[in-house]
Protein backbone atom coordinates (compact mmCIF):
# COMPACT_ATOMS: atom_id res chain seq x y z
CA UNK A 1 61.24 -44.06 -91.87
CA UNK A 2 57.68 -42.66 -92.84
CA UNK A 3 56.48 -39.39 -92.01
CA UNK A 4 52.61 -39.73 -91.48
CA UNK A 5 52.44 -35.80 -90.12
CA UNK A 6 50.76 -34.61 -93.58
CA UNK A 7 48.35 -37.12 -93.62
CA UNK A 8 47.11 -36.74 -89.73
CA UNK A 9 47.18 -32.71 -90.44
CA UNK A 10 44.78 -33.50 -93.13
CA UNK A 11 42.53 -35.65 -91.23
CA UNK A 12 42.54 -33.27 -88.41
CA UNK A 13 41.65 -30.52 -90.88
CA UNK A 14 38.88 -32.05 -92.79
CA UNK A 15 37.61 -33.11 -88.89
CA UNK A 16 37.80 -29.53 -88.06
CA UNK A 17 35.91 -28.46 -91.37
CA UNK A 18 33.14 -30.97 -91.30
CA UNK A 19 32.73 -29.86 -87.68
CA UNK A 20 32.24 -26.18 -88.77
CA UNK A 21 29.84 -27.24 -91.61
CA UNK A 22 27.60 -29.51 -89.37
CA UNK A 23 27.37 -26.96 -86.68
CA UNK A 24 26.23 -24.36 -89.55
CA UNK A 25 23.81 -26.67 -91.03
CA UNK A 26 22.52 -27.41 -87.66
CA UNK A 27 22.11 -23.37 -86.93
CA UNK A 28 20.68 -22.95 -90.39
CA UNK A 29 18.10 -25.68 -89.67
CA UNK A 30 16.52 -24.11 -86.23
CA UNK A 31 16.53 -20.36 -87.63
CA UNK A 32 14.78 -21.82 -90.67
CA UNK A 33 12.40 -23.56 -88.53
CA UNK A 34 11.52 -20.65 -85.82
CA UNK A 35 10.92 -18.23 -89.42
CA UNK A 36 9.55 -19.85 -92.04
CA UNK A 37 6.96 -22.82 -90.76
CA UNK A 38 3.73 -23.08 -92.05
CA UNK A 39 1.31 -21.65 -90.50
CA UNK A 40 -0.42 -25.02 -88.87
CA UNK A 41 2.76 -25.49 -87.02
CA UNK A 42 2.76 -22.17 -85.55
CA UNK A 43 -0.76 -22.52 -83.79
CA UNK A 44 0.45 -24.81 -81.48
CA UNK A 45 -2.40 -25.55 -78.98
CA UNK A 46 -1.46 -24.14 -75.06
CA UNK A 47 -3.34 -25.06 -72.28
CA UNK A 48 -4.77 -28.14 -73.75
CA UNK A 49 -5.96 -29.71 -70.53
CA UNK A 50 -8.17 -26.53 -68.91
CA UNK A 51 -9.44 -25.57 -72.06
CA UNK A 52 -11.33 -29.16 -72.70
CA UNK A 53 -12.84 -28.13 -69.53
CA UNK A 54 -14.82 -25.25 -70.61
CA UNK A 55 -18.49 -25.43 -71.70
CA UNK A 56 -19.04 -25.79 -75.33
CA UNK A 57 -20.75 -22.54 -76.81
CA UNK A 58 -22.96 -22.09 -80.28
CA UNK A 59 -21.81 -19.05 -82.01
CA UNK A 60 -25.34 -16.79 -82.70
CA UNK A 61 -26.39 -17.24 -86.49
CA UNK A 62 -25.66 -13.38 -87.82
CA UNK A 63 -23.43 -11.98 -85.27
CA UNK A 64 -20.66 -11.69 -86.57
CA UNK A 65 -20.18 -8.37 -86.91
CA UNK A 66 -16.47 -7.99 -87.61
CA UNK A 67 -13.39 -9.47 -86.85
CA UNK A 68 -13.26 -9.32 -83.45
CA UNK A 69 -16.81 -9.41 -82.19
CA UNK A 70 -19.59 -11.88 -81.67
CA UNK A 71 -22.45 -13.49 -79.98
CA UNK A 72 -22.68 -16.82 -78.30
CA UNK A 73 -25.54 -19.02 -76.39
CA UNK A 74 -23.28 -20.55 -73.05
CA UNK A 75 -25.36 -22.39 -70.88
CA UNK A 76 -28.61 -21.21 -71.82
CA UNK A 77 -27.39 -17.43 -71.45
CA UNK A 78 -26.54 -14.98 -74.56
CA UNK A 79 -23.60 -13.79 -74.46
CA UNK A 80 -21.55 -10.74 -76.75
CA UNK A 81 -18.13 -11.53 -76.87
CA UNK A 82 -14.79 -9.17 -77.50
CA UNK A 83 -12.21 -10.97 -78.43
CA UNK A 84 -9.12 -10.77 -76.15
CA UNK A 85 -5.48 -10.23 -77.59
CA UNK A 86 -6.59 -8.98 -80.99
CA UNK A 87 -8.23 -6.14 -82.69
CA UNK A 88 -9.69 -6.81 -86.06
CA UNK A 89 -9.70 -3.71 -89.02
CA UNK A 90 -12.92 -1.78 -88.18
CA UNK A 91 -15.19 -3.22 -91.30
CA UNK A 92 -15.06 0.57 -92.87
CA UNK A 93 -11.45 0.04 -92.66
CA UNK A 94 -9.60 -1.79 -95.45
CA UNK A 95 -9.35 -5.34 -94.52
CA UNK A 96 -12.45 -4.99 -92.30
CA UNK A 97 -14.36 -6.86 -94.50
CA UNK A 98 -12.07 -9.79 -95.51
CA UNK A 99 -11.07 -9.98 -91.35
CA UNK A 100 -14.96 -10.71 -90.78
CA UNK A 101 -15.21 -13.04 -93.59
CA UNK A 102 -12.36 -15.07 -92.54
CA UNK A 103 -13.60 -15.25 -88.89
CA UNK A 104 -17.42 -16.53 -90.36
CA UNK A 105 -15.49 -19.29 -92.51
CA UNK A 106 -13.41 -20.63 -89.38
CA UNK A 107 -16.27 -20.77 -86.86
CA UNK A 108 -18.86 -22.32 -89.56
CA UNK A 109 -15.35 -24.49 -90.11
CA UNK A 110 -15.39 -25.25 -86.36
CA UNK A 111 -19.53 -26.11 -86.72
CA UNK A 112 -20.32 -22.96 -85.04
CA UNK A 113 -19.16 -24.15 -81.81
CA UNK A 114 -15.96 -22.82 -79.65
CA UNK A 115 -14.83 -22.76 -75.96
CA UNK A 116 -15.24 -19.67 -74.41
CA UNK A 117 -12.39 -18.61 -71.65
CA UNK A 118 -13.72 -15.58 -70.32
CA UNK A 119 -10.78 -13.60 -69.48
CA UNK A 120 -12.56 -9.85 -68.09
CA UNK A 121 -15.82 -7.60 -68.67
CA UNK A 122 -14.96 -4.22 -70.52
CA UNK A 123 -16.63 -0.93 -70.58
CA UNK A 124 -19.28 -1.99 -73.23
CA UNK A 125 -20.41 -4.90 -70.88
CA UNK A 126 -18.79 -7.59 -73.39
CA UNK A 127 -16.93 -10.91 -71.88
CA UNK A 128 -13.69 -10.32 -72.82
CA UNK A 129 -12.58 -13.97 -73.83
CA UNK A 130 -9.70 -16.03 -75.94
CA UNK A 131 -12.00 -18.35 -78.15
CA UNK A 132 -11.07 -22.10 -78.68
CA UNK A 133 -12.37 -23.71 -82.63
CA UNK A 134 -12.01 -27.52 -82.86
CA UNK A 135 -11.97 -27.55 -86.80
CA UNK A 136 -11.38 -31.62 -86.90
CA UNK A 137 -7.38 -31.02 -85.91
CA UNK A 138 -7.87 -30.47 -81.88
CA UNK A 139 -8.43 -27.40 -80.20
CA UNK A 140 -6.71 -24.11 -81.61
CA UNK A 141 -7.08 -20.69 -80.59
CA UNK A 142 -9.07 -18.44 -82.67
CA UNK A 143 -7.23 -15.78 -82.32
CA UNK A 144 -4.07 -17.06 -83.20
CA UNK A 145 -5.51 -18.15 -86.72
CA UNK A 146 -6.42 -14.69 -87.17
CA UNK A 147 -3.02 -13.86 -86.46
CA UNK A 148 -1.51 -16.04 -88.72
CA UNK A 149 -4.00 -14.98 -91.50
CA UNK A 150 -3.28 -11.89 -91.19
CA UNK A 151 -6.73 -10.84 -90.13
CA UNK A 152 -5.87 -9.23 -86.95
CA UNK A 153 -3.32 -6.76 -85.28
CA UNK A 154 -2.14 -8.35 -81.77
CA UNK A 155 -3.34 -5.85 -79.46
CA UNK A 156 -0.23 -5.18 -77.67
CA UNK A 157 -2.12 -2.19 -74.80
CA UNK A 158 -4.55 -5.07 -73.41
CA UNK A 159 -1.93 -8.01 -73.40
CA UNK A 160 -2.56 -8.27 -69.86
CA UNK A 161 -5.76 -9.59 -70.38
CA UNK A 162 -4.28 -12.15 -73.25
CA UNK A 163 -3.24 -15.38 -71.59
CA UNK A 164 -1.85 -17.01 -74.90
CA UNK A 165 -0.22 -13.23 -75.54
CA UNK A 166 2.83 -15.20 -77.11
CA UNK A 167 0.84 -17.19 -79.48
CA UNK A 168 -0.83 -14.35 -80.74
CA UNK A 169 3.21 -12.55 -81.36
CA UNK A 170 4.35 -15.07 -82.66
CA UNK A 171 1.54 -15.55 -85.72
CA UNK A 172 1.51 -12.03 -86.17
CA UNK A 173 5.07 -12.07 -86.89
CA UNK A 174 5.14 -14.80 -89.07
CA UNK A 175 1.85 -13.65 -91.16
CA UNK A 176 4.39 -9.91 -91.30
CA UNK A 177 7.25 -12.39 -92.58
CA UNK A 178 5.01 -13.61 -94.98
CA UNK A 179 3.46 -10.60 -95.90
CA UNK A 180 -0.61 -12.03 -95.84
CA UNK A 181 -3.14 -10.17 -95.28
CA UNK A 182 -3.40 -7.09 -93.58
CA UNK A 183 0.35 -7.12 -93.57
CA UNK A 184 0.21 -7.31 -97.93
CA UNK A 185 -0.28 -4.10 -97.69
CA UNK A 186 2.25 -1.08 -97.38
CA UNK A 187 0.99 1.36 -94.71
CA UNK A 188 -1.31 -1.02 -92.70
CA UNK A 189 -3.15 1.03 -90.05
CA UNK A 190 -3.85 -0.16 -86.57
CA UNK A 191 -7.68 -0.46 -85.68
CA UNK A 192 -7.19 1.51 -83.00
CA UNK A 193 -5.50 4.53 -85.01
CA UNK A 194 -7.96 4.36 -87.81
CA UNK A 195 -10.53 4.72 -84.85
CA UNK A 196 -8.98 8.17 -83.87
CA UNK A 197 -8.96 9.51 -86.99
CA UNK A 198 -12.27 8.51 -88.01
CA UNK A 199 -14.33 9.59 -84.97
């Protein structure tokens, strides 16, 4: 009589091993795609429905100032805009300069045209508003771009008044991973520190 107990051991064993190897493929697969996508699949667009529904604005030829600032005609009115979730290296600070230059290439990118979704009023009497670009790939959040540029620190005190809050963490962590930007560099100081110090 045949013994067929070796054989059946081995099958269950390499069944048991491929099991173990798919399942660590399968883990390797999602952590690699939560860590290291490119940045265009990281600005995933939220809110795609109410944001079509807000009015069209022309960014003001000149104004912008910095990284986190500018002027825009809505409706016939002028209006000076601080960006919500971010705050953008002062442009005496380093990386002021290249944070304002990236933000003039992706609105003239976006024809000089974004959706304004006025979140509060500060202090200063600015609308305090996530911006919306349309740069011939649907609508994407400015300030997420920054983010993912490194162009911009996510500005964790006034979250509260960031609606797409986890967009912005998100492409701030991955521009960190990636080390771009403001994040190249090996003490980066927050705006808001630099601010302090510099009174």
């Amino acid at each position: 009589m045949l013994c067929f107990c070796k054989p059946l051991q081995l099958l269950a064993l390499g069944i048991a091993v491929a099991t173990v190897l798919l399942t660590q493929l399968k883990n390797q697969s999602t952590k690699t795609s939560n860590t290291d996508q490119p940045a265009s699949a990281i600005n995933t667009v939220v809110r795609q429905d109410s944001i079509t529904s807000l009015p069209v604005c022309d960014v003001k030829p000149g104004s912008i100032y910095d990284g986190d600032t500018i002027r825009v005609f809505c409706n016939g009115q002028e209006k000076k805009i601080r960006f919500a979730c971010v705050d953008a290296p002062e442009i005496k600070q380093e990386g002021g300069i290249e944070s304002r230059d990236y933000l003039r290439t992706l609105l003239e990118r976006g024809g000089m045209k974004v959706r304004v979704d006025a979140v509060t009023t500060d202090r200063y009497d600015r609308t305090v508003a996530e911006l919306w670009v349309d740069q011939g790939m649907g609508l994407e959040l400015v300030q997420s771009k920054q983010a993912t540029a490194g162009m911009v620190w996510g500005y964790e005190a006034y979250k509260s008044d960031c609606k797409s809050w986890e967009a912005v963490a998100s492409t701030q962590a991955y521009a960190q991973a990636q080390k771009v930007g403001i994040w190249a560099s090996a003490n980066p100081q927050p705006p808001w520190e630099w601010r302090k110090a510099n009174k």
